[in-house]
Structure formats: C-alpha cells, structure tokens
C-alpha atoms as a PDB file:
ATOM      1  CA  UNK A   1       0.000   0.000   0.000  1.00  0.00           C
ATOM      2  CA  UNK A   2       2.723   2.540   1.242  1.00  0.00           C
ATOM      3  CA  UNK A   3       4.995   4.044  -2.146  1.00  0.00           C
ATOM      4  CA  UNK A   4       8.302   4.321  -0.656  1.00  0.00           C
ATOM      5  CA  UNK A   5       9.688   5.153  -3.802  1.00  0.00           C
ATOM      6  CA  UNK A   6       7.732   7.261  -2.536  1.00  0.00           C
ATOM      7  CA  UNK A   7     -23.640  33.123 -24.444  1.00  0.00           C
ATOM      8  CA  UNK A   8     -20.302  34.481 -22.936  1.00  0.00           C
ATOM      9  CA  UNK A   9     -20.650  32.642 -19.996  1.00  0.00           C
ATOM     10  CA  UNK A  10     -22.108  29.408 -22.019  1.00  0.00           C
ATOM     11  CA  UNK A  11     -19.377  29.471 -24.683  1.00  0.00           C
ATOM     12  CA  UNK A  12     -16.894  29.333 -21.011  1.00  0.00           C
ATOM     13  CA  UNK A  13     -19.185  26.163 -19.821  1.00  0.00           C
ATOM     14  CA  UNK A  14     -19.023  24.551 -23.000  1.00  0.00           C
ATOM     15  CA  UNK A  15     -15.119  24.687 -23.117  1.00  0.00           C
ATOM     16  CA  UNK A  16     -15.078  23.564 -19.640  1.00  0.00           C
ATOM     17  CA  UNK A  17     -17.443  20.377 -20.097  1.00  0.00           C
ATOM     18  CA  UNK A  18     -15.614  19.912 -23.462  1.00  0.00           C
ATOM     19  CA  UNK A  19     -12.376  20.073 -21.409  1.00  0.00           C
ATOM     20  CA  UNK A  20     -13.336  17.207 -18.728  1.00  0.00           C
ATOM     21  CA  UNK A  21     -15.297  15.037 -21.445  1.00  0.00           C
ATOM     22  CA  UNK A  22     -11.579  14.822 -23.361  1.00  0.00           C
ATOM     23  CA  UNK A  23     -10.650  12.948 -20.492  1.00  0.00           C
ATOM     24  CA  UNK A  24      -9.290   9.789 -22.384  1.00  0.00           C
ATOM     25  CA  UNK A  25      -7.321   6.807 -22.817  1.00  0.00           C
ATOM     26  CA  UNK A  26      -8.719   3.755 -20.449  1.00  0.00           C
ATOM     27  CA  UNK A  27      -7.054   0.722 -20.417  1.00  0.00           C
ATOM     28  CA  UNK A  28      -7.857  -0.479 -17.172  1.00  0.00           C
ATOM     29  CA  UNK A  29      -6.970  -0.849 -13.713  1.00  0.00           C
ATOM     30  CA  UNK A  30      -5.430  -3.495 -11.274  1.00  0.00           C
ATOM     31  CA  UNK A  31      -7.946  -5.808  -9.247  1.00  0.00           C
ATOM     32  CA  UNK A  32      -9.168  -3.547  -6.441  1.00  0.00           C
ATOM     33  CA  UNK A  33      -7.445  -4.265  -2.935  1.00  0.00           C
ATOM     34  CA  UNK A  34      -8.951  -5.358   0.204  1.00  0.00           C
ATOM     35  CA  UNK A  35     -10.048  -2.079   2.513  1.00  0.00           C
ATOM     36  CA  UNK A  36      -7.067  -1.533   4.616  1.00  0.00           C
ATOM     37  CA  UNK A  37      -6.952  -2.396   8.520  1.00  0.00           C
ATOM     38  CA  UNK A  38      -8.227  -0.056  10.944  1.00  0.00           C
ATOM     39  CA  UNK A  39      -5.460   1.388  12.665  1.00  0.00           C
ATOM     40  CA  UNK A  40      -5.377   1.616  16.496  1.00  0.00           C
ATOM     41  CA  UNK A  41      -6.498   5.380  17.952  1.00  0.00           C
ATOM     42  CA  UNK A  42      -3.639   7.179  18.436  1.00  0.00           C
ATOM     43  CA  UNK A  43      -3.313  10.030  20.785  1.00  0.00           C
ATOM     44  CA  UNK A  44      -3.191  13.457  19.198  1.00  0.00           C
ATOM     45  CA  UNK A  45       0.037  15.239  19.741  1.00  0.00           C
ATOM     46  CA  UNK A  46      -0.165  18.322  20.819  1.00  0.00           C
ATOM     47  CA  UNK A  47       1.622  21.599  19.022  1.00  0.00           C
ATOM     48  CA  UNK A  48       4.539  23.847  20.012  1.00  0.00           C
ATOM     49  CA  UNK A  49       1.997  26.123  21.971  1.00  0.00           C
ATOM     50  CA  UNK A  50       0.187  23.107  23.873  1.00  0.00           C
ATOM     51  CA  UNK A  51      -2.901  22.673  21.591  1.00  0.00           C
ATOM     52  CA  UNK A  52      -4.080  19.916  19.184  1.00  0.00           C
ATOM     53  CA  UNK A  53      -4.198  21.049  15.535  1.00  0.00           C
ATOM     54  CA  UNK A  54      -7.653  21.060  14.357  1.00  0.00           C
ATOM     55  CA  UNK A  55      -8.291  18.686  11.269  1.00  0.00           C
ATOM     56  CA  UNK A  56     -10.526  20.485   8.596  1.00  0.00           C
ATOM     57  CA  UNK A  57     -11.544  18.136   5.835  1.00  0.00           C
ATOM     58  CA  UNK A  58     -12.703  19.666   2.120  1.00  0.00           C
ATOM     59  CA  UNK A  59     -14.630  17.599   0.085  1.00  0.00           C
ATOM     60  CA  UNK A  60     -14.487  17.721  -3.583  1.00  0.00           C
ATOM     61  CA  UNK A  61     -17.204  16.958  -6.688  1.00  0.00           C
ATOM     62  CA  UNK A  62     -19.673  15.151  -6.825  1.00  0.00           C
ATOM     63  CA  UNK A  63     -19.470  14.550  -2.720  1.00  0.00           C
ATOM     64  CA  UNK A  64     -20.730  16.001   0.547  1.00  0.00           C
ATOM     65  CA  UNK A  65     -19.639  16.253   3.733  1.00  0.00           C
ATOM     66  CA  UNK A  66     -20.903  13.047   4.863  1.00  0.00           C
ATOM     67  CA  UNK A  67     -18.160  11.711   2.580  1.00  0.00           C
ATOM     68  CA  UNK A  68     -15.521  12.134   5.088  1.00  0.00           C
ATOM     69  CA  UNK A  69     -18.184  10.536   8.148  1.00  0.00           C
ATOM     70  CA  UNK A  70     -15.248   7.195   8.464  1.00  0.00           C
ATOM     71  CA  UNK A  71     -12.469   9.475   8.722  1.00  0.00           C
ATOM     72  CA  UNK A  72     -13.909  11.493  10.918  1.00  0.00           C
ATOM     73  CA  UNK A  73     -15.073   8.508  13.661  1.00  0.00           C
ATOM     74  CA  UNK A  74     -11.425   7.687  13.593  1.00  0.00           C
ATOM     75  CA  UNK A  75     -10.228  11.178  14.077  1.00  0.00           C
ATOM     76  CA  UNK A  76     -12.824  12.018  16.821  1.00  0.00           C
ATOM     77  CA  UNK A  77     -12.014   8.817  18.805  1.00  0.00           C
ATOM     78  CA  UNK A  78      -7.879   9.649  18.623  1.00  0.00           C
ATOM     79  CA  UNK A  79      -8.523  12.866  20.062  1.00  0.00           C
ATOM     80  CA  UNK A  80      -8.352  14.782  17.288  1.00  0.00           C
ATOM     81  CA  UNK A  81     -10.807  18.386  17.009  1.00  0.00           C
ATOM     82  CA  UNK A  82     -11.900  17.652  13.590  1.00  0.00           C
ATOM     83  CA  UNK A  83     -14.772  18.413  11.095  1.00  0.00           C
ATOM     84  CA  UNK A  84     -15.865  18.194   7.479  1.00  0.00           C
ATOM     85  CA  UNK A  85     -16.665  21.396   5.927  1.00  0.00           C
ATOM     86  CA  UNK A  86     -19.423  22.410   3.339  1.00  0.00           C
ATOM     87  CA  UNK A  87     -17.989  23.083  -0.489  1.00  0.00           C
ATOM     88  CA  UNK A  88     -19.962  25.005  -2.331  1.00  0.00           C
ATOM     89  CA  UNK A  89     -18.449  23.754  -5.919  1.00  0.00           C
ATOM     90  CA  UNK A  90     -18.801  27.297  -7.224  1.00  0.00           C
ATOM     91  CA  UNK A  91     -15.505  28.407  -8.136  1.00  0.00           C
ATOM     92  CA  UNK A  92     -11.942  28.011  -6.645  1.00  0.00           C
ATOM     93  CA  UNK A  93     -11.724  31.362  -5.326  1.00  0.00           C
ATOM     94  CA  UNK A  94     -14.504  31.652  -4.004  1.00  0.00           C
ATOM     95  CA  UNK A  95     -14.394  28.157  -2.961  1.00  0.00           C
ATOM     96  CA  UNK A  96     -11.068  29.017  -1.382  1.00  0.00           C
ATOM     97  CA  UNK A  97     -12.844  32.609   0.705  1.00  0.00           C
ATOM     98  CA  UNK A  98     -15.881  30.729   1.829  1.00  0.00           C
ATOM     99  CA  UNK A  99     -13.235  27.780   3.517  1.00  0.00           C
ATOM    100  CA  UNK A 100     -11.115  30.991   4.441  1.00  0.00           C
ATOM    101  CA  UNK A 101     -14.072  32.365   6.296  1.00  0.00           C
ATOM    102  CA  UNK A 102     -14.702  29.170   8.386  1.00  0.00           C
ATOM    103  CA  UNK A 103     -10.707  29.100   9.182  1.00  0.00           C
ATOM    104  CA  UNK A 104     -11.137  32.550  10.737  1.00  0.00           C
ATOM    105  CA  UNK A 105     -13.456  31.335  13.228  1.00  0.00           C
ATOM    106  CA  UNK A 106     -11.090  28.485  14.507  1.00  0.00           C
ATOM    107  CA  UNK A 107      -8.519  29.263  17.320  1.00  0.00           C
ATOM    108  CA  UNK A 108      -5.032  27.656  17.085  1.00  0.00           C
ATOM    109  CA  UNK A 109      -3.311  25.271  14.262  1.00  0.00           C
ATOM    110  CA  UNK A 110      -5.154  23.659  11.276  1.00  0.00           C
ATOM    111  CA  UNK A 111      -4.078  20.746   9.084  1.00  0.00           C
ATOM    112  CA  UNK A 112      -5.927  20.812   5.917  1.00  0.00           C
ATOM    113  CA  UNK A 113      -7.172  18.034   4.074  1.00  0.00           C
ATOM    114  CA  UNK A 114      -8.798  17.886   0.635  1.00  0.00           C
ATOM    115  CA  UNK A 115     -10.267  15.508  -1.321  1.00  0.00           C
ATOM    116  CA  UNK A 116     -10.461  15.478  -5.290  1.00  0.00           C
ATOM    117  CA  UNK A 117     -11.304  19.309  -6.064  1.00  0.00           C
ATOM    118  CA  UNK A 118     -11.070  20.240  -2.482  1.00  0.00           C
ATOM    119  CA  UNK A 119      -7.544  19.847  -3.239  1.00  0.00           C
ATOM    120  CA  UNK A 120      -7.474  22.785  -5.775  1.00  0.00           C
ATOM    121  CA  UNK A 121      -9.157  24.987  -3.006  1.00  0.00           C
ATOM    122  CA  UNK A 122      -6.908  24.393   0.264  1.00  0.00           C
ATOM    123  CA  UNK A 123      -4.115  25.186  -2.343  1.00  0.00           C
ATOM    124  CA  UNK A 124      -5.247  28.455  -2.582  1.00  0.00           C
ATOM    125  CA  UNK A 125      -6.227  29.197   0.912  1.00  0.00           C
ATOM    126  CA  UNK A 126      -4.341  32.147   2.432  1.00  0.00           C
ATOM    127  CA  UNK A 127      -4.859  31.718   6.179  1.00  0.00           C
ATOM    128  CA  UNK A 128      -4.009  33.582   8.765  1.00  0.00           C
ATOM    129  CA  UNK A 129       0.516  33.536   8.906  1.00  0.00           C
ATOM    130  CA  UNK A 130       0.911  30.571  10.789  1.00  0.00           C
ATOM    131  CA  UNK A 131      -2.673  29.167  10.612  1.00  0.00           C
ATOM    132  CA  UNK A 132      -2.144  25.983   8.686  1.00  0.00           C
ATOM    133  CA  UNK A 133       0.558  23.548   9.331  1.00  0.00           C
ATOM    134  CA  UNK A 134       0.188  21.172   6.902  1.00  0.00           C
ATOM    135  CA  UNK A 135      -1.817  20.551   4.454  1.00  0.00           C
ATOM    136  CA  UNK A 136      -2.872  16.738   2.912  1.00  0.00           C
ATOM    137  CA  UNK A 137      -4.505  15.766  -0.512  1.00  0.00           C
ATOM    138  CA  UNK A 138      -6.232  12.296  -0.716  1.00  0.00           C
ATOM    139  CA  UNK A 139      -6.693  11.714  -4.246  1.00  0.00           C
ATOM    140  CA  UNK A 140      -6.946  15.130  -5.124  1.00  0.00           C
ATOM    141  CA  UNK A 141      -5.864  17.983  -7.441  1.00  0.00           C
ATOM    142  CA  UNK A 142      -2.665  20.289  -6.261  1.00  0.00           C
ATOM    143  CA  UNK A 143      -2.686  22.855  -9.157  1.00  0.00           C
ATOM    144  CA  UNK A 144      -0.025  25.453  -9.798  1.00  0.00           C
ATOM    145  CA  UNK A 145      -0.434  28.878 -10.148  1.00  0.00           C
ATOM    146  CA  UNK A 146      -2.801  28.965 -13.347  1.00  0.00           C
ATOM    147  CA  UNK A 147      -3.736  25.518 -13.554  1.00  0.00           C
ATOM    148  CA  UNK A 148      -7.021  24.488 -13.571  1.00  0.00           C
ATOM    149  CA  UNK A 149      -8.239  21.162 -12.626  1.00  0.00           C
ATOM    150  CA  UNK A 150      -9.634  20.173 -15.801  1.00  0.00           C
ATOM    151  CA  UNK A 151      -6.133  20.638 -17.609  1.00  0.00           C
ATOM    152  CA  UNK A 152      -4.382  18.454 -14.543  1.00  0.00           C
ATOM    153  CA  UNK A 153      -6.823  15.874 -15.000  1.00  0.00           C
ATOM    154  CA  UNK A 154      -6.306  15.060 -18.855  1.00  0.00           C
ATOM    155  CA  UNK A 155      -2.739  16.197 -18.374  1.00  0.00           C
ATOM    156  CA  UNK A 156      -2.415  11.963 -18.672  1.00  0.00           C
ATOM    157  CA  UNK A 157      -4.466   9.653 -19.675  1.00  0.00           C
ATOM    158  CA  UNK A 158      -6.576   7.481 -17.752  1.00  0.00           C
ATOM    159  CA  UNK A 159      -9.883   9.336 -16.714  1.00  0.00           C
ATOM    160  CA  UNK A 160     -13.169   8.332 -18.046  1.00  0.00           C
ATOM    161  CA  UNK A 161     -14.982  11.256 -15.961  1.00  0.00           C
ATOM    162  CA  UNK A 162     -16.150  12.631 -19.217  1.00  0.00           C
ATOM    163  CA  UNK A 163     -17.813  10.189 -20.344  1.00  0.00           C
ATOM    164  CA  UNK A 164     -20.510   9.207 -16.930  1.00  0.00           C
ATOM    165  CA  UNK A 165     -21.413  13.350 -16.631  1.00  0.00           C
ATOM    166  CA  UNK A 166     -24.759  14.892 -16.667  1.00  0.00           C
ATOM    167  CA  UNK A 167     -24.804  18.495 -17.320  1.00  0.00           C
ATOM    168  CA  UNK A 168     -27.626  20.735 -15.852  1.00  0.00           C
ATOM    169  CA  UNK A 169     -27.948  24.054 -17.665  1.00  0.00           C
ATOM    170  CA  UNK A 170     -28.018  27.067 -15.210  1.00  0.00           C
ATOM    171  CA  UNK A 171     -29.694  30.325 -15.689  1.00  0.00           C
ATOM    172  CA  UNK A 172     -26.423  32.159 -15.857  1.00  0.00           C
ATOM    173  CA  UNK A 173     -25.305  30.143 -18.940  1.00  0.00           C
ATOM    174  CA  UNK A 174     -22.950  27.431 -17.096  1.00  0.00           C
ATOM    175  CA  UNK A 175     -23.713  24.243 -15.861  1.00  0.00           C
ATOM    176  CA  UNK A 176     -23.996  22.405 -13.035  1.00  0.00           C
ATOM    177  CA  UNK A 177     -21.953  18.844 -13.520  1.00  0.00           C
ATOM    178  CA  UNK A 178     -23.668  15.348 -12.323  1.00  0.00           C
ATOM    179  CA  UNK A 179     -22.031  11.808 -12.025  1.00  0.00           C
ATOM    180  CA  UNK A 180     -25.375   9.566 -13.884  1.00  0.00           C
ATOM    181  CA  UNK A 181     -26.573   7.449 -10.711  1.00  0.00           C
ATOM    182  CA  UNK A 182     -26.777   4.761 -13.189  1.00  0.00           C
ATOM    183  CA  UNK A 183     -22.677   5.310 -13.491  1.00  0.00           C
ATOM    184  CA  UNK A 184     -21.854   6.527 -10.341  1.00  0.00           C
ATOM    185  CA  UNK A 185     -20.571   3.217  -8.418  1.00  0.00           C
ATOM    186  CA  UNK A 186     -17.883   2.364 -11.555  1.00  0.00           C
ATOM    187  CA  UNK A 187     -17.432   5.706 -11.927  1.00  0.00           C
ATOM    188  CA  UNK A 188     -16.227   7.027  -8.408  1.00  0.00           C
ATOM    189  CA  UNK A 189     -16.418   4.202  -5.964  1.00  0.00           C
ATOM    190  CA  UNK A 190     -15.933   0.628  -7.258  1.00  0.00           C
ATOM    191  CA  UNK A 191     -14.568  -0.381  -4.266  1.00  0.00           C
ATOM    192  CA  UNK A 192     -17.197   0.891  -2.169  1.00  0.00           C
ATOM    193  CA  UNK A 193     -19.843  -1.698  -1.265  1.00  0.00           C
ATOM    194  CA  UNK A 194     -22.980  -1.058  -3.514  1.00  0.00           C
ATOM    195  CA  UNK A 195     -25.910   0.038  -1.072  1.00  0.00           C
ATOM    196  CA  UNK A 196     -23.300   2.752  -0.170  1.00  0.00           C
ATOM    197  CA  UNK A 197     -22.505   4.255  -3.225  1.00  0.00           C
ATOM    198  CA  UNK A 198     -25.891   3.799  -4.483  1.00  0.00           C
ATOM    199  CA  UNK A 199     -26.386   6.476  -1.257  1.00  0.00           C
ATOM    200  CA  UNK A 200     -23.224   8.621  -2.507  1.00  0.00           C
ATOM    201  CA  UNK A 201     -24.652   8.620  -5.910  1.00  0.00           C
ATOM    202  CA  UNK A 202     -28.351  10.343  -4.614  1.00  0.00           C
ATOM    203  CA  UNK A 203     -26.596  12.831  -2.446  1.00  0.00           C
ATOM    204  CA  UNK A 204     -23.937  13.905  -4.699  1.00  0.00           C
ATOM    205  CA  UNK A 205     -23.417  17.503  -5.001  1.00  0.00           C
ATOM    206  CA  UNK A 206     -22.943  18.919  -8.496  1.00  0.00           C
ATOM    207  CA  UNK A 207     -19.883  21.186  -9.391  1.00  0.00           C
ATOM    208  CA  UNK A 208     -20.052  23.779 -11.770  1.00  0.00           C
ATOM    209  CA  UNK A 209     -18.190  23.761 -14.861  1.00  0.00           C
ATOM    210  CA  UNK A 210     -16.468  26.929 -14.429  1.00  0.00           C
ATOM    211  CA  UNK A 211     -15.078  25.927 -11.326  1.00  0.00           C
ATOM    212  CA  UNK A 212     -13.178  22.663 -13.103  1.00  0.00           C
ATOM    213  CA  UNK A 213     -11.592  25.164 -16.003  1.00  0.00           C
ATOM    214  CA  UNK A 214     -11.084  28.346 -13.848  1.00  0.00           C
ATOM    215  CA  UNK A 215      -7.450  28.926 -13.064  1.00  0.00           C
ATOM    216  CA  UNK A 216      -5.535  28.729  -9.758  1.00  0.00           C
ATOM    217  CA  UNK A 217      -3.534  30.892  -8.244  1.00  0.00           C
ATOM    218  CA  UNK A 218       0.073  31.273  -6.041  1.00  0.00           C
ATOM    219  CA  UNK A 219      -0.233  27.391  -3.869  1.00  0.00           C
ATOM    220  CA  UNK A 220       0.241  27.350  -0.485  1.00  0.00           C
ATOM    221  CA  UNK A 221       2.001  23.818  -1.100  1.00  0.00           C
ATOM    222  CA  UNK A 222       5.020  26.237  -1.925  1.00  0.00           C
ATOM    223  CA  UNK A 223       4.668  27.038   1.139  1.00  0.00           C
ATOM    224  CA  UNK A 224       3.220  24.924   3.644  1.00  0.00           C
ATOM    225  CA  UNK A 225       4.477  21.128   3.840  1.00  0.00           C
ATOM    226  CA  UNK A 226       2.301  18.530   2.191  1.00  0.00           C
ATOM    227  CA  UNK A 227       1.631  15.304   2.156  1.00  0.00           C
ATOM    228  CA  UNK A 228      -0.288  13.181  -0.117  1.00  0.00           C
ATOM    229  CA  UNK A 229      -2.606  10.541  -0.664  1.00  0.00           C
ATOM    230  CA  UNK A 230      -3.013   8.836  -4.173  1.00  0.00           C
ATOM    231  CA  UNK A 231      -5.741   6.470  -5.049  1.00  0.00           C
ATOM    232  CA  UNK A 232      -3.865   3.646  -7.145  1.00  0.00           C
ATOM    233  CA  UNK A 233      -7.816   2.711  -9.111  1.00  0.00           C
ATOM    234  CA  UNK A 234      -8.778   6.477  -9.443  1.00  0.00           C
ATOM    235  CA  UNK A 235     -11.076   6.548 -12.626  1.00  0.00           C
ATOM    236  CA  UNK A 236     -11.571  10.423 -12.197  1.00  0.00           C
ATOM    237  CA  UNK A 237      -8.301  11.529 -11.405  1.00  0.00           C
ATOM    238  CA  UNK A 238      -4.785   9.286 -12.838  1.00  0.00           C
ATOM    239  CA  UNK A 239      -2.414   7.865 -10.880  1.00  0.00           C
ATOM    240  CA  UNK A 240       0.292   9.494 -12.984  1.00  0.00           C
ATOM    241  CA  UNK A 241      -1.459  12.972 -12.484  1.00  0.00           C
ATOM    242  CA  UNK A 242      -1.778  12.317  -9.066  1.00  0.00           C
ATOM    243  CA  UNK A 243       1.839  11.182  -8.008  1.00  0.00           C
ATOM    244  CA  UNK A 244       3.240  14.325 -10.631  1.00  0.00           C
ATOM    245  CA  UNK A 245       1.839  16.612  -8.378  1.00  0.00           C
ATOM    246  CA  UNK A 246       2.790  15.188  -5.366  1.00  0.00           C
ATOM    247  CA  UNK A 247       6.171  15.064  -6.265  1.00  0.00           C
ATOM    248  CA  UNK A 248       6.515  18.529  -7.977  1.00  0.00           C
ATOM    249  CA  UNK A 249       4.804  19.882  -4.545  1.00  0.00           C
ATOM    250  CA  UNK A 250       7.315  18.220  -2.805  1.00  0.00           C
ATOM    251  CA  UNK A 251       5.489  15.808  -0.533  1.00  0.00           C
ATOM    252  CA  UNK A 252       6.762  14.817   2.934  1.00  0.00           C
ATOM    253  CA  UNK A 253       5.370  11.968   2.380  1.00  0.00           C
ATOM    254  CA  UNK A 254       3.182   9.832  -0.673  1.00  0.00           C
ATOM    255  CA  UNK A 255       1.676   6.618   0.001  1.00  0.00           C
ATOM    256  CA  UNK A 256      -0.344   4.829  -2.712  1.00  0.00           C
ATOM    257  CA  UNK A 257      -3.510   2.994  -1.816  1.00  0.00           C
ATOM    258  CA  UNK A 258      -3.352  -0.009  -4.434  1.00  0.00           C
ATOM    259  CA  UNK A 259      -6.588  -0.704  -6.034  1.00  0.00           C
ATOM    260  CA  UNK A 260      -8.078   2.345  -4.673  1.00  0.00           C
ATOM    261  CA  UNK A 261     -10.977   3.913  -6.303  1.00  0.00           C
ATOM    262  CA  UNK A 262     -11.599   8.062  -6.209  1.00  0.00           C
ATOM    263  CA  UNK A 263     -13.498   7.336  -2.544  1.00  0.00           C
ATOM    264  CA  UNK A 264     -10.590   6.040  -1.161  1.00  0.00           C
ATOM    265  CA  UNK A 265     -11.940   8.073   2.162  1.00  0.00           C
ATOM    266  CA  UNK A 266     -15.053   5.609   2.130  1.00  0.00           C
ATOM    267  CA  UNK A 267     -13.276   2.767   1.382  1.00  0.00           C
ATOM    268  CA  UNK A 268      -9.982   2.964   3.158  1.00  0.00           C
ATOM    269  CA  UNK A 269     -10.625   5.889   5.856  1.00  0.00           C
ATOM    270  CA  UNK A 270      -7.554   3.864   7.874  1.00  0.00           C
ATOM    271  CA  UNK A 271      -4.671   4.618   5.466  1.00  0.00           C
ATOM    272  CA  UNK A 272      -6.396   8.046   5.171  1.00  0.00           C
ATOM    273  CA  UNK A 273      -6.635   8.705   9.251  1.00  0.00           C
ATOM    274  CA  UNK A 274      -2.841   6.989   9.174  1.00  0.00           C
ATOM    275  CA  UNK A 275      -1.174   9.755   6.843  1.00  0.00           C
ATOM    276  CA  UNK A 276      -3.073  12.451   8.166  1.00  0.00           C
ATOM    277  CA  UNK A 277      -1.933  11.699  11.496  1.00  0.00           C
ATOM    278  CA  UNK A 278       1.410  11.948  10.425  1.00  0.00           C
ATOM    279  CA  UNK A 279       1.051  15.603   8.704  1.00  0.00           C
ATOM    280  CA  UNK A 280      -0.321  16.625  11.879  1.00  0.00           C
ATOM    281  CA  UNK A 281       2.092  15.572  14.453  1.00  0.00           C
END
C-alpha cells in the first residue's frame, strides 16, 4: 500500500465540459485491494503552543460532507478536534474565501485536508501567517499557479470522468456537472460496497463547470508542507497525475492505496486517518 519510492458565460461552460469530457485513454486498472486495517487510535500530539491542531476536511465533486463521516469517527475517537466542511463547488476562489471564512473562526493550528477538487481549493487558501501547518490531498488535485483542474486531470491519460457526466444548464449560462446514478458506483467508488454508493450517488453535489476550467492561483504547497494521498484505481483523477503533483509539490510523504478507487476516504478511511496523522504531528 505505502509508495516508498515514494452566451459568454455558455461558450466558457461549453469549453469547460468539453475540457473534462476529453478525459481519455482507459485501459484499465489493477484488481481492487482489500479495505485496509483499521489502525489503532492514536493520541493526538499536541503543538509547540500546547494545543491539538484542528483537522478540517474539504470535500471535492460530486461529494458532501458526509463523505468524510469514516475518517472522521477515527479522528474524533484519537482525540483529534476535527470536522468536514461544506464546499460550495462554485468556483476556486470563491471556494477558497468561503473555507477561508470558516478558518477565521477556529482558534489555534489547522491541518488541511482535501479531497479530489477540495484539493485545488486548500491550495489556494491564504490563512491567517501561521494558521495551517500542513496541508494533505487524498486523491486530489494540487494545481499550480494557473492551472485548472480540468487541464491536470487530462494532463495523462486514464480518466473516463467525461464520459458518466450529466450536465444541468443554469440560468447564468454554465452548468452544473452530475455523475449519472446509473454510473456513479464504476465511476467514483468501485470499491465501495454497492448500497453505499448507491447512497453517494443520490446525495452527490454537483460542481459547476467553471469551477473545473477556472485557473488557480500562487499554492500554499510552496509554502506549507504537504503530504499526499493517491488512489492507485482512481477513474476520475490518474495515478500518474496524481503522483506528478505530489512530487513537484514536494510531498513529505506519498503513500499509494493499491486498487483504490476516487473514494478512497469511504473505502480505506484507515490509510487516510494513518497519513493524516502523520502531517499533523
């Protein structure tokens, strides 16, 4: 499991859907893995000034909160202050000012974890100095400054995203971007038993387009440590993207969850809780 080696506005909607259906080039995966072991609770380490960090988890496309309910149980019962915060899916700035605006009301240090897109908006999160220690990305994007995630994503080839989407037209001219239900389980969470992701699949949250195409700006991975997470089935995001970024970030640590699909926080929350731990202490 571990890798030691280690209109206007619709003509911008239309490139950005055309941009995630390009997503190409399946040839297939290795046979999932079993869910990894549940780790024993580990005691929270406390920081230079005496107090816990608190663990704030993003959540990316097509996902919720409840999406990070596993990770969280472990967390909470290691004595970890943690909790899942909403995404609105809107656009990475303002993504990034709505999760800077819940930051501001949380005394001491934060690690920050995002999945998929929630990746793009920790990395541009500008906290207050000193705020965030670390910052962790489980299967997620880790743009550079004027990267979007749809370019990262078919920057190699291996997603079939593209091809499972539903767009919803909004009033404004973009779209709002669905996983089919009928899709879903393949799509995002093969490895996630079926009743569940039949769940995931009704409650997903749409992103809009815009959001996937619009640009990023200066990451905090230059300068905040990171540590990453990379989902060795991911059928949304490549492996190859996935460990590029990680290593161009400069990641304390990488560990690759074999067999892994895009949920790998549903279906492996131990390896998760494991590396996170690890950022944080």
């Amino acid at each position: 499991m571990h890798e030691t080696h280690p209109t206007r506005r619709a003509a911008v909607g239309a490139g950005a859907l055309a941009a995630v259906a390009g997503f190409t080039g399946f040839t297939g995966f290795s046979a999932l893995g079993a869910p990894s072991a549940v780790a024993a609770p580990v005691p929270a380490p406390a920081s230079p000034s005496g107090r816990r960090p608190t663990i704030v988890l993003v959540h990316g496309a097509f996902a919720d909160g409840s999406s990070w309910g596993p990770v969280l149980e472990r967390l909470h019962r290691s004595g970890y202050p943690a909790l899942a915060v909403a995404n609105p899916l809107r656009g990475v700035r303002s993504d990034a000012d709505a999760l800077q605006a819940r930051l501001a009301t949380l005394d001491g240090p934060v690690v920050l974890v995002g999945h998929s897109y929630g990746g793009a908006v920790i990395t541009n999160v500008a906290a207050r100095p000193g705020q965030v220690r670390a910052l962790v990305y489980v299967a997620a994007f880790a743009p550079a400054q004027g990267e979007s995630a749809a370019q990262l994503a078919a920057q190699h080839p291996g997603s079939t995203l593209g091809q499972t989407l539903a767009p919803v037209p909004l009033p404004d001219g973009s779209q709002d971007l669905y996983i089919r239900p009928a899709l879903f389980h393949r799509q995002f969470a093969a490895d996630v038993p079926a009743p569940r992701a039949a769940l995931m699949a009704a409650t997903q949250r749409p992103v809009r387009d815009t959001a996937l195409e619009e640009a990023s700006g200066r990451p905090a991975w230059a300068d905040v440590p990171s540590w990453f997470l990379l989902a060795g089935a991911d059928r949304n995001i490549p492996l190859r993207s996935q460990r590029s970024m990680a290593q161009r970030a400069g990641s304390r640590a990488t560990v690759t969850v074999e067999g892994a699909s895009h949920s790998v926080a549903v279906s492996h929350p131990g390896a998760v809780v494991q590396l996170i731990t690890r950022a944080a202490s």
